[in-house]
Protein backbone atom coordinates (compact mmCIF):
# COMPACT_ATOMS: atom_id res chain seq x y z
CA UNK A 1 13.05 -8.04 5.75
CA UNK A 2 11.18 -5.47 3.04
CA UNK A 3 7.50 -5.16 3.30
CA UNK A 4 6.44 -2.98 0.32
CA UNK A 5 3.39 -0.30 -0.03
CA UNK A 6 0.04 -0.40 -2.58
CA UNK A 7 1.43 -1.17 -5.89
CA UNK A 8 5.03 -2.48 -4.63
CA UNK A 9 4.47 -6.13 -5.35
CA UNK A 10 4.90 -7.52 -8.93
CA UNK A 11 1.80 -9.32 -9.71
CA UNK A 12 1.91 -12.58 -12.26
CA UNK A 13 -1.01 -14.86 -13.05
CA UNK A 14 -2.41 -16.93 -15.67
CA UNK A 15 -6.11 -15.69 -17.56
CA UNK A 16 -8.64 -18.42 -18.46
CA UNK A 17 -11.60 -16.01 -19.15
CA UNK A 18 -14.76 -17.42 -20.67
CA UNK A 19 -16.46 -16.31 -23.20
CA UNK A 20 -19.57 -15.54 -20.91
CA UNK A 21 -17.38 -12.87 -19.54
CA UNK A 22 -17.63 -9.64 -21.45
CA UNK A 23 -13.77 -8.16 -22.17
CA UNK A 24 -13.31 -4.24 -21.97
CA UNK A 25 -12.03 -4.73 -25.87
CA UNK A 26 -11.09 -6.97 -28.40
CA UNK A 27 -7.18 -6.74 -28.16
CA UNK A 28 -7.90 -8.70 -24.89
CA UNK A 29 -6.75 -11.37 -24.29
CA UNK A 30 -9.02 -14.42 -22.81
CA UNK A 31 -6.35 -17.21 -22.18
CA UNK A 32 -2.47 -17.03 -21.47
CA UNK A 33 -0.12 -20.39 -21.87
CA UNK A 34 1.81 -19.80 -18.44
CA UNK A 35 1.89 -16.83 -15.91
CA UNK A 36 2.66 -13.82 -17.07
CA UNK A 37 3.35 -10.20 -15.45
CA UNK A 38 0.68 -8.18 -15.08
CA UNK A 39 1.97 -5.59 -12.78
CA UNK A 40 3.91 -3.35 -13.52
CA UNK A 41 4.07 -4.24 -17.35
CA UNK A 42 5.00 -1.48 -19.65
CA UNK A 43 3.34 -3.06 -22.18
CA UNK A 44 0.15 -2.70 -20.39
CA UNK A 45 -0.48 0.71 -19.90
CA UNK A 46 -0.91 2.04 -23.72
CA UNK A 47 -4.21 2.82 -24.97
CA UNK A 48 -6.34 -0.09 -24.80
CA UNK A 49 -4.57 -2.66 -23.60
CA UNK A 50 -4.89 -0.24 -20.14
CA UNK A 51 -8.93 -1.30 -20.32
CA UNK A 52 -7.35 -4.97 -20.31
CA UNK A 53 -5.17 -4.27 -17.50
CA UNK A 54 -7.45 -2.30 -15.12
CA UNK A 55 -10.17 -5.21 -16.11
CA UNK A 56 -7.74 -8.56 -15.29
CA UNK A 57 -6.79 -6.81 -11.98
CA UNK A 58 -10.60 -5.99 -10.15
CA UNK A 59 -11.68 -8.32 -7.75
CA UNK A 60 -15.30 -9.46 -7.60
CA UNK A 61 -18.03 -9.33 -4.94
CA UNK A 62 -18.66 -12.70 -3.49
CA UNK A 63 -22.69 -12.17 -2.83
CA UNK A 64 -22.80 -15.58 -0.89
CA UNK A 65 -19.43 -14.73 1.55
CA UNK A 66 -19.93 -10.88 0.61
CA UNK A 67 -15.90 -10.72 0.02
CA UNK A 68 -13.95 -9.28 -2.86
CA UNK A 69 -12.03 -11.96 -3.83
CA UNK A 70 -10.12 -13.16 -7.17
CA UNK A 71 -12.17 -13.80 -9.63
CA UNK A 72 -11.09 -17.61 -10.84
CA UNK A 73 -10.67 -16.46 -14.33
CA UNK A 74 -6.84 -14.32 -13.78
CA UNK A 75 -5.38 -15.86 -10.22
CA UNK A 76 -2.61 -12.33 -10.36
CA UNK A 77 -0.89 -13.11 -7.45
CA UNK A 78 2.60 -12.46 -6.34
CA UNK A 79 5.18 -14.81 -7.29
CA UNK A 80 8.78 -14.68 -4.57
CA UNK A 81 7.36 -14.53 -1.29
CA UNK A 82 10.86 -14.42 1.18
CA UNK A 83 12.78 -13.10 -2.18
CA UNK A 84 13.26 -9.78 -3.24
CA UNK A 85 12.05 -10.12 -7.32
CA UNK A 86 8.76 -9.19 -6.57
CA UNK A 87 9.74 -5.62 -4.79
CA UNK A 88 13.11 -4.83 -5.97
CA UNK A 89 12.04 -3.76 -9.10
CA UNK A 90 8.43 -3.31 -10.41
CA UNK A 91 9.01 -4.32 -13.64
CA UNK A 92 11.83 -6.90 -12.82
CA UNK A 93 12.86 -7.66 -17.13
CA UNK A 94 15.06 -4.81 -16.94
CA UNK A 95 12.80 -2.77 -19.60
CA UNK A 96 12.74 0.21 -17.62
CA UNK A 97 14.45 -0.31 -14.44
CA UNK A 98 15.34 3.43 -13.44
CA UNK A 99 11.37 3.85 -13.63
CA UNK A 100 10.40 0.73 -11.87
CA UNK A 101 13.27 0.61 -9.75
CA UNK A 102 11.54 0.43 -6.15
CA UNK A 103 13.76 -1.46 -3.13
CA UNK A 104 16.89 -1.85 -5.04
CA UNK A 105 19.02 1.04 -3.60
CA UNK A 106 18.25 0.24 -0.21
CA UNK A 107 18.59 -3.45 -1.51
CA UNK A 108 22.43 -3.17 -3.54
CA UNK A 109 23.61 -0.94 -0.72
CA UNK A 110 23.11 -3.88 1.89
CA UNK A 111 24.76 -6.38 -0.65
CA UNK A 112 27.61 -3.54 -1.35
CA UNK A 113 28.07 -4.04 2.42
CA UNK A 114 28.44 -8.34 2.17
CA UNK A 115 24.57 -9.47 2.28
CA UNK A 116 22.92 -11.98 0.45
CA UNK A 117 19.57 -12.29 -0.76
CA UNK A 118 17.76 -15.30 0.89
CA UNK A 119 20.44 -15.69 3.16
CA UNK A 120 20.30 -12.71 4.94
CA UNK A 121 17.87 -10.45 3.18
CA UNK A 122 14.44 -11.22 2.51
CA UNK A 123 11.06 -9.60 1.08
CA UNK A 124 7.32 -9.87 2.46
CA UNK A 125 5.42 -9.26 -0.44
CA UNK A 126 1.94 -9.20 -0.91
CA UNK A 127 -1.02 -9.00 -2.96
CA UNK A 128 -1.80 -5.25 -1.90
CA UNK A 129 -5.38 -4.94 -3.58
CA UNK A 130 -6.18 -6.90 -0.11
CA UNK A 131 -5.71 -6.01 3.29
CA UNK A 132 -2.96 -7.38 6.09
CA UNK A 133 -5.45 -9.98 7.58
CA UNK A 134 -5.89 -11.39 4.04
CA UNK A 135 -4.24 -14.30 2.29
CA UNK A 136 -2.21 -16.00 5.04
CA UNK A 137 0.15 -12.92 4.95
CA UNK A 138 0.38 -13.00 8.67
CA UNK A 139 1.44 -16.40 9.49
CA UNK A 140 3.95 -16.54 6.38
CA UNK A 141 5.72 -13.23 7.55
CA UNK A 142 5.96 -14.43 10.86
CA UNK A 143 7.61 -17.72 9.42
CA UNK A 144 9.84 -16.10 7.23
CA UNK A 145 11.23 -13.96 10.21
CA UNK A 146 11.52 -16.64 12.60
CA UNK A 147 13.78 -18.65 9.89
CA UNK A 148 15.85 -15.34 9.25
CA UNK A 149 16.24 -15.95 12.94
CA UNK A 150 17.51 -18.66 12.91
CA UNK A 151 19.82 -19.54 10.33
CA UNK A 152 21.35 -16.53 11.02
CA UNK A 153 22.84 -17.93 14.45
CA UNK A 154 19.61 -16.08 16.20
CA UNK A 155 20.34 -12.98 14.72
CA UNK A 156 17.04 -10.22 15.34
CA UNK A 157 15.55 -9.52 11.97
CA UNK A 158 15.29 -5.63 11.17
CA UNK A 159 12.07 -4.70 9.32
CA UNK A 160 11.84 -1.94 6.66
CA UNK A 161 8.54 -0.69 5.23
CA UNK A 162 6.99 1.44 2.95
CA UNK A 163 3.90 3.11 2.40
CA UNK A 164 0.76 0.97 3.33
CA UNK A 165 3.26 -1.37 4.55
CA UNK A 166 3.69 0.76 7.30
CA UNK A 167 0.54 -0.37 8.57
CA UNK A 168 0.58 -3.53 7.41
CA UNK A 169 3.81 -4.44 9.74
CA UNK A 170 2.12 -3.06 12.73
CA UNK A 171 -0.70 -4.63 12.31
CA UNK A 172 1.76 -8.18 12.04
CA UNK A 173 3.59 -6.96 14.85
CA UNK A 174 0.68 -6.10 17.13
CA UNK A 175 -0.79 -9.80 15.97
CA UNK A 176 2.31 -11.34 17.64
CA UNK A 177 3.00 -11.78 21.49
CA UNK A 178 5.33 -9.44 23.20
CA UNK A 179 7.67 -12.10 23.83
CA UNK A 180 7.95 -12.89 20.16
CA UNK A 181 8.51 -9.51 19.54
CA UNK A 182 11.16 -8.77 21.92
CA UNK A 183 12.61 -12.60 20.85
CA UNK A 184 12.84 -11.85 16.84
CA UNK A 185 12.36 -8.47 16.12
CA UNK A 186 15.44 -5.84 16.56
CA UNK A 187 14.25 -2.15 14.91
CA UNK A 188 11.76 -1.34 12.43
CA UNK A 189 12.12 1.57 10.07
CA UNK A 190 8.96 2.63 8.70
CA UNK A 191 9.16 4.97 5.59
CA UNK A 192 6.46 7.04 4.55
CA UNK A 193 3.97 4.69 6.55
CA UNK A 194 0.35 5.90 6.13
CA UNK A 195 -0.66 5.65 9.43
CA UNK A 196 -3.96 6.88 9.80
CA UNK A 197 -4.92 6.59 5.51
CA UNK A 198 -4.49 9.47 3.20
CA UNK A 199 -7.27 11.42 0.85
CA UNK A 200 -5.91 10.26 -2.13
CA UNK A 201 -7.98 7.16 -1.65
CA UNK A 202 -10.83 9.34 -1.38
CA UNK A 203 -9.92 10.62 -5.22
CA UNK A 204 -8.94 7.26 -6.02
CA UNK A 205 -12.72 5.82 -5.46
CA UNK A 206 -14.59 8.79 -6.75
CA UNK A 207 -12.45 9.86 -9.39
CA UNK A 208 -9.39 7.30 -10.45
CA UNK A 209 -6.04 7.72 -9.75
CA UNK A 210 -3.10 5.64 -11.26
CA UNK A 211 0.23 5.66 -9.14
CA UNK A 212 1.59 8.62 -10.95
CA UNK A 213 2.14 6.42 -13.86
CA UNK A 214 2.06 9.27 -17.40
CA UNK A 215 -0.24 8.60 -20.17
CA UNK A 216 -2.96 6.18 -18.17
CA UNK A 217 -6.79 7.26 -17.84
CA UNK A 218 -7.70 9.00 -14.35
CA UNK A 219 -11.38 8.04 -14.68
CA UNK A 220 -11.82 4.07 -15.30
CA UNK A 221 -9.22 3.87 -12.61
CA UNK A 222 -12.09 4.36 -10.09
CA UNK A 223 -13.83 0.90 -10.94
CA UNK A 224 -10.99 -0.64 -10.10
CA UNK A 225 -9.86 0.50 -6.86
CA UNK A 226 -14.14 0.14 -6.02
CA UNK A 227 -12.80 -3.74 -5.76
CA UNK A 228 -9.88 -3.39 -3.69
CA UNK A 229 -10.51 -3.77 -0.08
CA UNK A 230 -6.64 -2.26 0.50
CA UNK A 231 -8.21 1.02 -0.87
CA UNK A 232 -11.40 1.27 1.43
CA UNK A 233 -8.38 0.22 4.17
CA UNK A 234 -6.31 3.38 3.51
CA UNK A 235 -9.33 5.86 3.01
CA UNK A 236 -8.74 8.98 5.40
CA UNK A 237 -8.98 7.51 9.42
CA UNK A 238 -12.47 9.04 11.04
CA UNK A 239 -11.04 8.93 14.26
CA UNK A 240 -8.02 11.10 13.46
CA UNK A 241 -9.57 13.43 10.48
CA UNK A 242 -12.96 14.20 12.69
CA UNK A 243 -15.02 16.81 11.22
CA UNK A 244 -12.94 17.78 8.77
CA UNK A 245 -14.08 18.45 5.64
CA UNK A 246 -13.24 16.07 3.09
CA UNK A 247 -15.14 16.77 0.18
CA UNK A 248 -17.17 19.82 -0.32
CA UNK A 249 -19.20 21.77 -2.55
CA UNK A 250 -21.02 25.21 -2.13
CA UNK A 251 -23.86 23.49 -0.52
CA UNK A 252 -22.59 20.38 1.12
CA UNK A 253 -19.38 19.03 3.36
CA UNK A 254 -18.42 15.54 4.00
CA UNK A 255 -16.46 14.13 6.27
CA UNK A 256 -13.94 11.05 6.53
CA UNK A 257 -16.68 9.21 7.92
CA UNK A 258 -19.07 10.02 5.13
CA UNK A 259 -16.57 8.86 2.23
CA UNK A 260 -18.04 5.26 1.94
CA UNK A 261 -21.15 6.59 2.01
CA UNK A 262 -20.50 8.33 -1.14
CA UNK A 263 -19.06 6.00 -2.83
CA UNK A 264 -22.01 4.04 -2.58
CA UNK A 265 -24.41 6.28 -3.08
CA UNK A 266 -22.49 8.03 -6.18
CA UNK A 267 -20.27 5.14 -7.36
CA UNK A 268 -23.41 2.61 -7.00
CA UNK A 269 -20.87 0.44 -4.75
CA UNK A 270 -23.15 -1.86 -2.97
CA UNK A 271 -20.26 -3.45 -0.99
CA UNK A 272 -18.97 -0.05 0.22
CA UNK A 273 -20.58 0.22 3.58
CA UNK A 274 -19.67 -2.94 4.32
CA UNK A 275 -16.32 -2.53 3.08
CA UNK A 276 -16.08 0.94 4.97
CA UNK A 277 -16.65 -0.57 8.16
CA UNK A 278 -14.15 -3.50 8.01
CA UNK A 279 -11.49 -1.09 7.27
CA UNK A 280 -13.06 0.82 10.00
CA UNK A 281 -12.96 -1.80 12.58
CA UNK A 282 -9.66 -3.50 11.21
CA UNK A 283 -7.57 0.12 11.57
CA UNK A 284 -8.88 0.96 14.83
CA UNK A 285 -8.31 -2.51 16.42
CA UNK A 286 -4.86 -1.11 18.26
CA UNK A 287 -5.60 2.36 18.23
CA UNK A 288 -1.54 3.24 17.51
CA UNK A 289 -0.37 1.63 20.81
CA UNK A 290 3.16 1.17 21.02
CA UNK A 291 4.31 -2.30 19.86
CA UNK A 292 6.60 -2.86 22.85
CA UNK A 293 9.41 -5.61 22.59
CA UNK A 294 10.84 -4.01 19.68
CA UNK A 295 14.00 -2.37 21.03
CA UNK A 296 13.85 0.99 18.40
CA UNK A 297 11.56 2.12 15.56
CA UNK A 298 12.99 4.88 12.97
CA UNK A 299 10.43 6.41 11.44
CA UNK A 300 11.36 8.60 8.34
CA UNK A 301 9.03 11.21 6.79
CA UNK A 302 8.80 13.28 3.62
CA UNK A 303 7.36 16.64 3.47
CA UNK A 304 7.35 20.17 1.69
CA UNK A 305 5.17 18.15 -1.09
CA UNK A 306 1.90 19.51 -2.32
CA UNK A 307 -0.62 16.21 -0.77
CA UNK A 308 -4.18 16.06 -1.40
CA UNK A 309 -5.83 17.06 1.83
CA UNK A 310 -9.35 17.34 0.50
CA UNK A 311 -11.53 17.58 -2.71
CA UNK A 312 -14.18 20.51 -3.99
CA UNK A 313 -16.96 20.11 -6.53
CA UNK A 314 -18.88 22.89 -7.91
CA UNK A 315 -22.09 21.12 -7.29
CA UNK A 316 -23.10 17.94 -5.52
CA UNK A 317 -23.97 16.29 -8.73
CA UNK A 318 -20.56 16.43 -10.08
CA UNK A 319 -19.45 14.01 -7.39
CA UNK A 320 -18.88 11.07 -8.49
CA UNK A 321 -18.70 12.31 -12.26
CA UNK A 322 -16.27 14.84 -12.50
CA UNK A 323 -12.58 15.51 -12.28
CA UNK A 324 -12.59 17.28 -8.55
CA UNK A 325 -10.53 20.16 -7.34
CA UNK A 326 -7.21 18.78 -5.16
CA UNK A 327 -6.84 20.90 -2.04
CA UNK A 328 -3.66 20.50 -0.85
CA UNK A 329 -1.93 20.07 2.20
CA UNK A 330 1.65 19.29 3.19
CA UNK A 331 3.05 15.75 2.92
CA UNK A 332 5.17 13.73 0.85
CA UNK A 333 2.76 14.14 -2.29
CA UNK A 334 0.89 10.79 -1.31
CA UNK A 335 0.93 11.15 2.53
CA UNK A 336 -0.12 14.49 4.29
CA UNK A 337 2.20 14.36 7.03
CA UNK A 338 -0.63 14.55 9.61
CA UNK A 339 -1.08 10.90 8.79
CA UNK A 340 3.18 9.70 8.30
CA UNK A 341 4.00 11.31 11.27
CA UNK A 342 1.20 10.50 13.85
CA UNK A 343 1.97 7.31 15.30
CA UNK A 344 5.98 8.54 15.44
CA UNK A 345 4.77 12.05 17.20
CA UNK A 346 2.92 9.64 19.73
CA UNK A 347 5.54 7.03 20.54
CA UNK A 348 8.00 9.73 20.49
CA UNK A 349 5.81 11.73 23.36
CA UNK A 350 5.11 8.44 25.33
CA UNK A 351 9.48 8.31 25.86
CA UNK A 352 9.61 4.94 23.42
CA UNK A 353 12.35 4.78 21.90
CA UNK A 354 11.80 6.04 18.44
CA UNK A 355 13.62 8.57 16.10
CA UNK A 356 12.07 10.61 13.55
CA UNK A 357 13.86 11.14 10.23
CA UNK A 358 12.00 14.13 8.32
CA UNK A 359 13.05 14.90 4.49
CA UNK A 360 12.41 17.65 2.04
CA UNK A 361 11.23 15.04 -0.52
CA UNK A 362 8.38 12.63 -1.97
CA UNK A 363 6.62 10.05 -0.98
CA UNK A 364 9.29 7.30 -3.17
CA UNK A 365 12.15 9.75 -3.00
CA UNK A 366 12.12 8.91 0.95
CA UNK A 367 13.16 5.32 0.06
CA UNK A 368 15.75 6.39 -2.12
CA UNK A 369 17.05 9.13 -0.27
CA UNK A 370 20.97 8.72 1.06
CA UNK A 371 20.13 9.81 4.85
CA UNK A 372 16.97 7.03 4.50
CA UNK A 373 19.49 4.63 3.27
CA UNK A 374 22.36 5.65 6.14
CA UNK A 375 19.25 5.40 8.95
CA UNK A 376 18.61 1.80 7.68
CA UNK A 377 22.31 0.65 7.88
CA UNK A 378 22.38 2.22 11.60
CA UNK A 379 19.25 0.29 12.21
CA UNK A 380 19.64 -2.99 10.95
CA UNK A 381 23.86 -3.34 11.92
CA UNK A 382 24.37 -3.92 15.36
């Protein structure tokens, strides 16, 4: 079973905006005639129809419930949950597969070997602008595995994540009983998991940030991700960063635990303490304990990448304004690998059995890489 990262699920909805709803422009569109991709669509991310794009993806702040949720005008939403068409490829037409491509070469190497989707590979997909406790993702996953199970002659299911699924699957696997664990789960072979968040979610909120995709706008991104309760979920772990700076100026330093803060105060977020303390209380509810039943975890790392480890302003008042200075740290160019390697390092210490695969590359080259792809066979063939 695949669990993808932030960004790793095609989204697909329908829009049904009224006109009491102000569009970023007027190429927008207000109505579609059946669902249509949203994410990723190449089509999306020129000039202008971006503002359209960035726009039809934000949530909105429920004041009653005080939850981002959908707003009921553009239900995006993924569209093959237990398939693999909503993670093999991000843009699944074909258009530009060797961009998009995201799960396939882990995905054609297992059919190379005799595997078949649905039958005995699967994908966990997810709307990833929300967190794992959101949108019945729990309950389905743990379906989906337990029918793997079974019409596979009780066959243990092998899990492979990536990214912010990293710490989604723990936190699935930590929701279940031991005895399920030990019952349906064999290995799991996190890649680049973001264990303890990353400060690119820091830039992300008080700057913008766009997945590395060319020719998109940097700043409007930040609106966006304001709405996404995944992002205030992978902003840098208090716990583990401590006083660390992580954003400074000549007069001022800021720790991880003063991010949400910020954005509130500087990104007029009102939902961002709130938000900051969910993602607060939600990452620290197992506090990286082992998940014990599983019978082997293989982690795999990249490193040697410059990673945002911090951010410096020339003055307090740019924050929130202005394009910040990256500090950099080593990672996978996402990742610092203080934060992929953390949970591994501490299973690894406490004799589990886990093995640590570390790789001279990026944060998506680990997925792709051969040895990544050779671990995974080792992992999931008995």
């Amino acid at each position: 079973v695949f669990i993808p990262g932030l960004a790793g699920s095609v989204l697909k909805g329908t829009l049904n905006i009224p006109d009491s709803v102000s569009l970023p422009n007027h190429l927008c569109a207000r109505h579609t005639k059946s669902r249509e991709l949203f994410w990723f669509n190449p089509a999306r991310v020129v000039p202008f129809e971006i503002d359209c794009l960035l726009f039809y993806c934000q949530l909105v702040f429920n004041t009653t419930t005080r939850l981002l949720q959908r707003p009921n005008y553009a239900d995006l939403d993924i569209s093959d949950f237990g398939g693999l068409t909503d993670l093999e490829y991000l843009e699944p037409s074909g258009l530009v597969h060797e961009f998009s491509s995201y799960f396939h070469i882990l995905i054609e190497s297992f059919r190379n070997m005799g595997f078949v989707d649905g039958k005995n590979l699967f994908g966990a997909p997810f709307d990833w602008r929300f967190t794992p406790d959101a949108n019945n993702w729990v309950n389905n996953t743990k379906d989906l595995i337990e029918r793997a199970f079974w019409t596979n002659n009780a066959t243990k299911v092998t899990l492979v994540s990536h990214s912010m699924g990293g710490p989604f699957t723990y936190y699935f696997l930590m929701q279940q009983a031991i005895e399920w664990r030990a019952k349906f789960i064999h290995n799991w072979v996190p890649i680049a998991p973001v264990w303890i968040g990353t400060p690119l979610a820091a830039l992300a909120q008080l700057y913008g940030y766009f997945f590395g995709v060319p020719l998109t706008p940097k700043g409007p991104t930040a609106d966006l991700y304001h709405t996404f309760p995944s992002e205030f979920y992978l902003l840098p772990n208090e716990k583990y960063f401590g006083s660390q700076p992580m954003v400074t100026t000549p007069t001022s330093s800021y720790t991880s635990a003063e991010v949400p803060q910020l954005i509130h105060d500087r990104m007029k977020v009102a939902w961002a303490l709130e938000y900051g303390k969910t993602a607060k209380d939600l990452n620290g509810q197992y506090d990286l304990a082992f998940p014990e039943g599983i019978a082997a975890i293989n982690c795999v790392v990249g490193r040697g990448q410059s990673t945002v480890a911090s951010l410096k302003y020339e003055s307090d008042s740019e924050i929130g304004k202005k394009a910040p200075t990256e500090i950099n740290g080593d990672g996978d160019g996402t990742v610092l690998l203080k934060s992929s390697t953390i949970a591994c390092d501490k299973w690894a210490q406490e004799k589990w059995p886990v093995e640590i695969l570390s790789l001279q590359t990026t944060h998506i080259g680990a997925m792709k890489h051969q040895d990544t792809v050779s671990l995974v066979h080792k992992s999931a063939c008995f």
